[in-house]
C-alpha atoms as a PDB file:
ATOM      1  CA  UNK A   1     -28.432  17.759   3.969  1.00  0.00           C
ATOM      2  CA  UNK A   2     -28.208  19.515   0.486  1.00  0.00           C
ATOM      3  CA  UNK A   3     -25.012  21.925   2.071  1.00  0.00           C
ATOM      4  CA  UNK A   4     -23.237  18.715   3.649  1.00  0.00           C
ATOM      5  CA  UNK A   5     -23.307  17.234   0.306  1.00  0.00           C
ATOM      6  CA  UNK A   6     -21.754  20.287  -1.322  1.00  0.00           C
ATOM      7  CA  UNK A   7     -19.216  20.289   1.012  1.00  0.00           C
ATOM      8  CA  UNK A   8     -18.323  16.871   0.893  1.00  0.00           C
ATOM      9  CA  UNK A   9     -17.967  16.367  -2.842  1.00  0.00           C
ATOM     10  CA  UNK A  10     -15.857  20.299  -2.792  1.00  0.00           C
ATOM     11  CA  UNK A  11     -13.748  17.596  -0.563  1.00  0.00           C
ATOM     12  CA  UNK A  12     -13.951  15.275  -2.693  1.00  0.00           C
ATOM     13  CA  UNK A  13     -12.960  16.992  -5.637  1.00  0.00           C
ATOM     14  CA  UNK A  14     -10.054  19.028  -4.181  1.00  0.00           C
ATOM     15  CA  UNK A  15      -8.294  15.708  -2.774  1.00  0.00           C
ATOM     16  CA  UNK A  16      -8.800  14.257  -6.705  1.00  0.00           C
ATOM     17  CA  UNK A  17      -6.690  18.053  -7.595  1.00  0.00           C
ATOM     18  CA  UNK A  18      -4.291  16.867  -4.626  1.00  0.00           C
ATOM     19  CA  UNK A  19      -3.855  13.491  -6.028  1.00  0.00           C
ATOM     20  CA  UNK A  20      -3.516  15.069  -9.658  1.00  0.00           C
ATOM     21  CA  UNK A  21      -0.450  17.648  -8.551  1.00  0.00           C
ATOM     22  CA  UNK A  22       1.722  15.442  -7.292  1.00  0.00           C
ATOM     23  CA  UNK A  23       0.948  12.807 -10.396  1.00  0.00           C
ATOM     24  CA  UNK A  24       1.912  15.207 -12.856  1.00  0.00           C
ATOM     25  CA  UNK A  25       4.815  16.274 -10.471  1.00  0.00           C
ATOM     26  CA  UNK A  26       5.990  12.995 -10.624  1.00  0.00           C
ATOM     27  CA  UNK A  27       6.329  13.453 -14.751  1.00  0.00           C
ATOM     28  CA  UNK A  28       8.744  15.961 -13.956  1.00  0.00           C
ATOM     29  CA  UNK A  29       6.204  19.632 -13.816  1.00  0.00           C
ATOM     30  CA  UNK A  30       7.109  21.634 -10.773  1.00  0.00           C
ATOM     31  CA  UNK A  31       5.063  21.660  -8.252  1.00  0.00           C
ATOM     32  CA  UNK A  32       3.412  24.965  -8.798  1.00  0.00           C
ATOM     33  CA  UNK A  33       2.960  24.348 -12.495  1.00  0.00           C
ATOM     34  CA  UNK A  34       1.559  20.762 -11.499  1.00  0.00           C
ATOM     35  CA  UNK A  35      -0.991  22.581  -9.147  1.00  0.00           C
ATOM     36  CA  UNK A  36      -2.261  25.034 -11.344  1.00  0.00           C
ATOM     37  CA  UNK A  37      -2.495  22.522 -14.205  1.00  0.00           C
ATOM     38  CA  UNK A  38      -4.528  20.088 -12.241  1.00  0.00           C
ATOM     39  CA  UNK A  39      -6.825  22.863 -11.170  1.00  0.00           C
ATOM     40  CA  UNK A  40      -7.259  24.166 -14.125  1.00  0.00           C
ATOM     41  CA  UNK A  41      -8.011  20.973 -15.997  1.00  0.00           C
ATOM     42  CA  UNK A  42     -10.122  19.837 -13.251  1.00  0.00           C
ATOM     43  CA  UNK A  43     -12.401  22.692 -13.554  1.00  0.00           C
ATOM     44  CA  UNK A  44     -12.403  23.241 -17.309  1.00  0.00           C
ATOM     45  CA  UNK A  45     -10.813  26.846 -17.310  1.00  0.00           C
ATOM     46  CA  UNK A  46      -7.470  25.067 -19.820  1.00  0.00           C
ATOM     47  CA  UNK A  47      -8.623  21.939 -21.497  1.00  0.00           C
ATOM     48  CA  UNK A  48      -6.108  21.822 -24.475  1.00  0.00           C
ATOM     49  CA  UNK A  49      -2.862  21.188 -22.710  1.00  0.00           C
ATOM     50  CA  UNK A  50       0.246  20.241 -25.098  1.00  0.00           C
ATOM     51  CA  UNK A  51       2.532  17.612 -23.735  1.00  0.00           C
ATOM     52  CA  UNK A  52       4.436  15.219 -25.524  1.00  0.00           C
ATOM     53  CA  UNK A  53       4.866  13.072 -22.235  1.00  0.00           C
ATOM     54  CA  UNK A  54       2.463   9.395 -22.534  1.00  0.00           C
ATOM     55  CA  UNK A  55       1.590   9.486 -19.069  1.00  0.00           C
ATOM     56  CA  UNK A  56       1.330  13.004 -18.263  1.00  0.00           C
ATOM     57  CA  UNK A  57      -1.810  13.140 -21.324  1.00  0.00           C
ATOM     58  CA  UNK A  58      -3.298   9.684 -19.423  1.00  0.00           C
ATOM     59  CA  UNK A  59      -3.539  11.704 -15.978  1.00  0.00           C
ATOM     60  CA  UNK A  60      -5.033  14.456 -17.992  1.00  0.00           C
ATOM     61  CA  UNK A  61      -7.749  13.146 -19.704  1.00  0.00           C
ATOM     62  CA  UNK A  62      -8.506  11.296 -16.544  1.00  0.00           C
ATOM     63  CA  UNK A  63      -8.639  14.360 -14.878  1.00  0.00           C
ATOM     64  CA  UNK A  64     -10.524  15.816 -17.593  1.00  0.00           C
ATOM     65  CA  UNK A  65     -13.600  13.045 -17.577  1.00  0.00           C
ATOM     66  CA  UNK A  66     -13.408  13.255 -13.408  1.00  0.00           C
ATOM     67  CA  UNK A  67     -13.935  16.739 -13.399  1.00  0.00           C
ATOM     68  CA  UNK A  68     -16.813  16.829 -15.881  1.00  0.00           C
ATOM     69  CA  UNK A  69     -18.382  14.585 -13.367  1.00  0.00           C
ATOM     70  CA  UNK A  70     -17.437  16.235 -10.382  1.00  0.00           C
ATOM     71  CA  UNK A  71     -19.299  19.743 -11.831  1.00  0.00           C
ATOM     72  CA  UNK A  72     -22.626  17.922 -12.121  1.00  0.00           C
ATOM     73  CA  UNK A  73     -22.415  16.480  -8.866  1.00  0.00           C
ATOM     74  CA  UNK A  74     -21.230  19.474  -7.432  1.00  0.00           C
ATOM     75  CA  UNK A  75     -23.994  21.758  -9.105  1.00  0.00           C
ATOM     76  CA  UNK A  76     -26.908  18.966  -7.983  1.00  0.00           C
ATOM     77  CA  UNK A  77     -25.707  19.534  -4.638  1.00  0.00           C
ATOM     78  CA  UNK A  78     -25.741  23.014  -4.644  1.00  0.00           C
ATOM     79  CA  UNK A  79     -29.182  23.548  -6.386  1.00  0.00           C
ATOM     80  CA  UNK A  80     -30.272  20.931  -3.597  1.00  0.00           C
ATOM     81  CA  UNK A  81     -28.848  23.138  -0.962  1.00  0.00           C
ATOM     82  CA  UNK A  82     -30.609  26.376  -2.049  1.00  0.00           C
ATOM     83  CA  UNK A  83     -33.735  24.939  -3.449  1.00  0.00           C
ATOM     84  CA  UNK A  84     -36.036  25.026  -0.501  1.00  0.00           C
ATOM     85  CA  UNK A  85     -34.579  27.330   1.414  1.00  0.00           C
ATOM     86  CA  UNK A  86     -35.454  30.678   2.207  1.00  0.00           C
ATOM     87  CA  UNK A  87     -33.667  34.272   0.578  1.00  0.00           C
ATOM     88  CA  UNK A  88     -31.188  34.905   4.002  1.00  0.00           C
ATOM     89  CA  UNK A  89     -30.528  30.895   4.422  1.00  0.00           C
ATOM     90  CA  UNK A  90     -29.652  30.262   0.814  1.00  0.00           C
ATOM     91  CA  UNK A  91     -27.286  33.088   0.796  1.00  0.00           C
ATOM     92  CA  UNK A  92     -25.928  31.561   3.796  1.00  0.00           C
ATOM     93  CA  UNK A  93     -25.532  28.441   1.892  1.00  0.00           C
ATOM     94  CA  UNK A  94     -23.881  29.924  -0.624  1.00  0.00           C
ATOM     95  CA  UNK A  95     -21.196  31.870   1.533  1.00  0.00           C
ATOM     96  CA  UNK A  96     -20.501  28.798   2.793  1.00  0.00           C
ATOM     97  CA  UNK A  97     -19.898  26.519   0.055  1.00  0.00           C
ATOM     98  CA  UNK A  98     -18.108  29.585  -1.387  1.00  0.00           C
ATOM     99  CA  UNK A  99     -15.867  29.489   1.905  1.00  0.00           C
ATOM    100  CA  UNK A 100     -15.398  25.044   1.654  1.00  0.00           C
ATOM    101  CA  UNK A 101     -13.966  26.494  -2.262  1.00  0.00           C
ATOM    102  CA  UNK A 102     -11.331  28.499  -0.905  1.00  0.00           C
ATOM    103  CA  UNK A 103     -10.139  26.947   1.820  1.00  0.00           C
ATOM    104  CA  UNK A 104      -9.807  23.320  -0.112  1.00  0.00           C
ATOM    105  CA  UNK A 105      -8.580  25.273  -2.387  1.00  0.00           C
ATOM    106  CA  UNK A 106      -5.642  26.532  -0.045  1.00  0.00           C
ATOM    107  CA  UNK A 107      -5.037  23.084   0.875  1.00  0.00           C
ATOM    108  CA  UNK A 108      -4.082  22.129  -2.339  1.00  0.00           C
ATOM    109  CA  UNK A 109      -1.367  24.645  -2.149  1.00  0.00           C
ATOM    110  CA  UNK A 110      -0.237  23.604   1.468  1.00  0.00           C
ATOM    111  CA  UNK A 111       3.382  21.474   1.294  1.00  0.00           C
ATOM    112  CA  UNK A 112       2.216  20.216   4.783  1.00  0.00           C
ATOM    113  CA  UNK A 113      -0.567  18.050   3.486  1.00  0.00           C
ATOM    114  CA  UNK A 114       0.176  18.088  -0.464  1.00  0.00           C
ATOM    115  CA  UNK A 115       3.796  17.432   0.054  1.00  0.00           C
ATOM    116  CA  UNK A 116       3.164  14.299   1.431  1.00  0.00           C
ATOM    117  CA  UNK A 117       1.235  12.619  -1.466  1.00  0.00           C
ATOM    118  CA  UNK A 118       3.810  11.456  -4.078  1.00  0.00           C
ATOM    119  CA  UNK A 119       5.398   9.327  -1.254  1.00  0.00           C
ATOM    120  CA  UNK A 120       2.671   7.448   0.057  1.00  0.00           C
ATOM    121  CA  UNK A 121       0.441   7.538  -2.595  1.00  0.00           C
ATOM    122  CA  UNK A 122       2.036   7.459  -6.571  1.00  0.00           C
ATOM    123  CA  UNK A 123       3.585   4.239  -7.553  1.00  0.00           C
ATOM    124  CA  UNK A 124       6.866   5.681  -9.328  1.00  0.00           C
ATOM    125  CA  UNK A 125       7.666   3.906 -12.377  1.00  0.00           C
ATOM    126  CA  UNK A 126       9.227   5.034 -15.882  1.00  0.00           C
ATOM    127  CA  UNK A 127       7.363   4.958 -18.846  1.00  0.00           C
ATOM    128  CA  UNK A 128       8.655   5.139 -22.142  1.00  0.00           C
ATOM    129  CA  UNK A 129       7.784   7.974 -24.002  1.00  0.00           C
ATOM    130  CA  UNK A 130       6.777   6.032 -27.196  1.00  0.00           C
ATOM    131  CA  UNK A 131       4.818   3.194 -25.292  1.00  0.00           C
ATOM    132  CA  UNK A 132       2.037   1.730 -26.715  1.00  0.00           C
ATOM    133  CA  UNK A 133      -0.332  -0.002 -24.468  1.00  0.00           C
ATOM    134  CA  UNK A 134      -0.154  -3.846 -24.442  1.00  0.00           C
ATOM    135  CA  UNK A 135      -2.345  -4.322 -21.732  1.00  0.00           C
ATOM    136  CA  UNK A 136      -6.199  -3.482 -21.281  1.00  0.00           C
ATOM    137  CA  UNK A 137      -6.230  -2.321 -17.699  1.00  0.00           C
ATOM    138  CA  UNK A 138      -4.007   0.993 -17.325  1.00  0.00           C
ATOM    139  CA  UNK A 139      -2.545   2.386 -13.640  1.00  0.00           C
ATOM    140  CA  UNK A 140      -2.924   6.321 -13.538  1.00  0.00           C
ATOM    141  CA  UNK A 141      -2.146   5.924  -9.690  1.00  0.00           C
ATOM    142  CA  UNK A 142      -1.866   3.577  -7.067  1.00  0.00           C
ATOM    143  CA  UNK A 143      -2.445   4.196  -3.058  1.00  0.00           C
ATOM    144  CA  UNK A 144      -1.172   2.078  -0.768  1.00  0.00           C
ATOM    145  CA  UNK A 145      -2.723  -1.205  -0.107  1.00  0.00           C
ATOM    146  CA  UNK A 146      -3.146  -1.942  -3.982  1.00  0.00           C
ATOM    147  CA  UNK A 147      -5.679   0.481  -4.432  1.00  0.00           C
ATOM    148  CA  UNK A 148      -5.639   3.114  -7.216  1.00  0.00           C
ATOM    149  CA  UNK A 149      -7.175   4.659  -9.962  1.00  0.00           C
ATOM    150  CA  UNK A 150      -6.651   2.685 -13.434  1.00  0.00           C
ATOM    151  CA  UNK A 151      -8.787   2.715 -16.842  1.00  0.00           C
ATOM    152  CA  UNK A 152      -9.497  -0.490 -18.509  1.00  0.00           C
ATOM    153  CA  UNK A 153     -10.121  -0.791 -22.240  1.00  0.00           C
ATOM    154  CA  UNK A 154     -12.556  -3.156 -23.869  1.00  0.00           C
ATOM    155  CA  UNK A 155     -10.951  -5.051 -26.728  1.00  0.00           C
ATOM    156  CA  UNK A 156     -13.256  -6.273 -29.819  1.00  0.00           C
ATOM    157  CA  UNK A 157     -11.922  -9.658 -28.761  1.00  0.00           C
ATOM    158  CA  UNK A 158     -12.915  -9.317 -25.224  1.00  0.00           C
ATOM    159  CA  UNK A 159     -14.939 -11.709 -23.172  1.00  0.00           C
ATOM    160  CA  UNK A 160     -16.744  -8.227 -21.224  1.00  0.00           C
ATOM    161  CA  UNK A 161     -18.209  -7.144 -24.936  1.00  0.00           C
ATOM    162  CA  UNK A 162     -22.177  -7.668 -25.170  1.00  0.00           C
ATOM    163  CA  UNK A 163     -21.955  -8.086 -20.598  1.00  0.00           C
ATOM    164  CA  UNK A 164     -23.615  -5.814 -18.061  1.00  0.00           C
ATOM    165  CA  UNK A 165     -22.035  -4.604 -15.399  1.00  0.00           C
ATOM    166  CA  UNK A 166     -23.818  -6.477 -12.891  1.00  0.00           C
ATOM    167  CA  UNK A 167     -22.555  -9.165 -14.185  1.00  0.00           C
ATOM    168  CA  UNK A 168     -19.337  -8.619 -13.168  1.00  0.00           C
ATOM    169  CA  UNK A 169     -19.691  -8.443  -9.528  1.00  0.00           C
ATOM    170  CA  UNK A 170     -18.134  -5.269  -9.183  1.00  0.00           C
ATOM    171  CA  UNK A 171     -19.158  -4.522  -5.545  1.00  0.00           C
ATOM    172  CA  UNK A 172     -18.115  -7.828  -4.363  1.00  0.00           C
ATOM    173  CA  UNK A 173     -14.848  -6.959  -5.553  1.00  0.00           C
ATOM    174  CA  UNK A 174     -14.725  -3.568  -4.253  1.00  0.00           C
ATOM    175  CA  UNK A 175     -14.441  -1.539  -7.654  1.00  0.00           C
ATOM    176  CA  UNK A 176     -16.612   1.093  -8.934  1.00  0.00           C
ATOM    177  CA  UNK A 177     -17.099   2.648 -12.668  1.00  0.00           C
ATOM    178  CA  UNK A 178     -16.778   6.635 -12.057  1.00  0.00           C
ATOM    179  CA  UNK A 179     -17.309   6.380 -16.271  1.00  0.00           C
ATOM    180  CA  UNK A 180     -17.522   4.739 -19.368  1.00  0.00           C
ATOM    181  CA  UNK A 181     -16.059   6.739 -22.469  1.00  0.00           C
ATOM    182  CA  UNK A 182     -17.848   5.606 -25.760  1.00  0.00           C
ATOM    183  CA  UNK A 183     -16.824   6.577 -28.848  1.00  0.00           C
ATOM    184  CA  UNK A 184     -17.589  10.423 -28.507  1.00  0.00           C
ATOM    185  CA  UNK A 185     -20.197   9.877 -25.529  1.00  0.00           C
ATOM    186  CA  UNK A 186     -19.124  10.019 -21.390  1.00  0.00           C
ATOM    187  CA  UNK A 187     -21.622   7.931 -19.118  1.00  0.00           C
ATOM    188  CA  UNK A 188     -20.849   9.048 -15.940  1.00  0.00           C
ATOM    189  CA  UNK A 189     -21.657   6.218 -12.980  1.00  0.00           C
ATOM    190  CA  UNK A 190     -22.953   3.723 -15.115  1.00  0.00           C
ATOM    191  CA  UNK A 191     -26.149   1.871 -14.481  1.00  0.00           C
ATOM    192  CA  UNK A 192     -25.839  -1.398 -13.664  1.00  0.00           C
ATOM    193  CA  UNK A 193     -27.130  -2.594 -16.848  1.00  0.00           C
ATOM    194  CA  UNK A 194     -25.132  -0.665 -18.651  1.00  0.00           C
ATOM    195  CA  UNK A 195     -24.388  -3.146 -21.972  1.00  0.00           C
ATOM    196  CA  UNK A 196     -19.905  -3.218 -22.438  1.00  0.00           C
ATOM    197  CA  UNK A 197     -19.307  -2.696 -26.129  1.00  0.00           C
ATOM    198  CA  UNK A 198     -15.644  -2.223 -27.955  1.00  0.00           C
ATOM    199  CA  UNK A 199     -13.848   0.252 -27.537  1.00  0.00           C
ATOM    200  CA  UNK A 200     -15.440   1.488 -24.084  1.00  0.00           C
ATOM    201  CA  UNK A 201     -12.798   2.853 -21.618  1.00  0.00           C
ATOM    202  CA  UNK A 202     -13.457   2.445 -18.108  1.00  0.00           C
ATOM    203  CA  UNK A 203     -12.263   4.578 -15.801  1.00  0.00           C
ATOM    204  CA  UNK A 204     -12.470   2.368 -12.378  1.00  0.00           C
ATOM    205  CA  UNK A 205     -11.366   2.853  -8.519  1.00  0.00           C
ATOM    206  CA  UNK A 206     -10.540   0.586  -6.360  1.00  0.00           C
ATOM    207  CA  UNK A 207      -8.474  -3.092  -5.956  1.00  0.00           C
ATOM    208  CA  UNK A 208      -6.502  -2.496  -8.901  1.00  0.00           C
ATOM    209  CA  UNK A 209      -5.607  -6.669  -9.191  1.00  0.00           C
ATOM    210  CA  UNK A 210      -9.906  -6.912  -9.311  1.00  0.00           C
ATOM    211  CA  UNK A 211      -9.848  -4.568 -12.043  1.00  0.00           C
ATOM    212  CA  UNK A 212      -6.863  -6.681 -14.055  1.00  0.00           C
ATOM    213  CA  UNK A 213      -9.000  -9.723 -13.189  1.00  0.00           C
ATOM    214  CA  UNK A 214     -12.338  -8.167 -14.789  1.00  0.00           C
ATOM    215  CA  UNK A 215     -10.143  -7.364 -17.526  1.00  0.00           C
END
């Protein structure tokens, strides 16, 4: 159960990378450069990256806080997988998580699969380069069917200051809270009584008009 874990959230976490690429390739990177600058951010090997670019720094630090999460999970899983098992089937384990690493991470590279993403996926639209945001829910990406990946921002005069998350019926409207960034503190998968305060950032998936209308 442990290994199928692993394996799925290595999934998980490589189709985020996907996702990521052709985002930033949509900013104008290459799609090489986009690649390795997803991976790398995902997986904390290059966490200062200069770029003047608005929207290139959003998908970034939402990279950054998704792949913070996606270690823990990862190394839960992993632990879980090896924990009660014996010397030869742990190894085993291991080889093949090690082998779900490489070949997702050959996918990402793969034009067949990756090459297909901005299309279907990344809702192209300019952004000025000195844009300030006016609104409290901001798009990183949008799939099709209004769905997408967006952080909202909780304003001092906000009606979601001092309210739980359960009150806001987040199921019901098919959005989940990956993490709350607070002030110099990351809550990954908030609880649902998690208390809102200002100046939390959300960083929510799902019906991106539900998140607008939390908002």
């Amino acid at each position: 159960m442990g290994l199928a874990l692993a394996v799925i959230f290595i999934a998980i976490c490589f189709l985020i990378v996907m996702i990521a690429t052709s985002a930033l390739e949509s900013t104008g990177l290459e799609r090489e450069q986009a690649r390795l600058q997803a991976l790398s951010v995902f997986f904390g090997t290059w966490t200062a990256i200069p770029t003047e670019a608005p929207r290139q720094r959003k998908i970034i630090n939402t990279l950054m806080i998704l792949g913070k999460i996606g270690f823990i999970i990862i190394l839960g899983t992993v632990v879980l997988s090896i924990r009660d098992s014996g010397l030869l089937r742990s190894l085993v384990n291991l080889l093949i998580i090690g082998g779900a690493f490489y070949l997702f991470y050959w996918l990402t590279g793969f034009k067949g699969i990756a090459g297909k993403l901005p299309g279907d996926i990344l809702a192209k639209k300019p952004v000025a380069e000195d844009e300030e945001p006016t609104s409290p829910v901001e798009e990183i990406f949008r799939q099709s069917e209004g769905y997408g990946l967006a952080v909202l921002r909780v304003r001092e005069d906000s009606k979601l200051v001092g309210l739980p998350l359960s009150e806001l019926a987040l199921k019901e409207k098919t959005v989940t809270v990956l993490c709350i960034e607070r002030k110099q503190e990351l809550l990954p998968f908030p609880k649902s009584w998690y208390k809102l305060q200002s100046g939390d950032k959300l960083t929510c998936y799902g019906n991106l008009e539900a998140i607008r209308q939390i908002a």
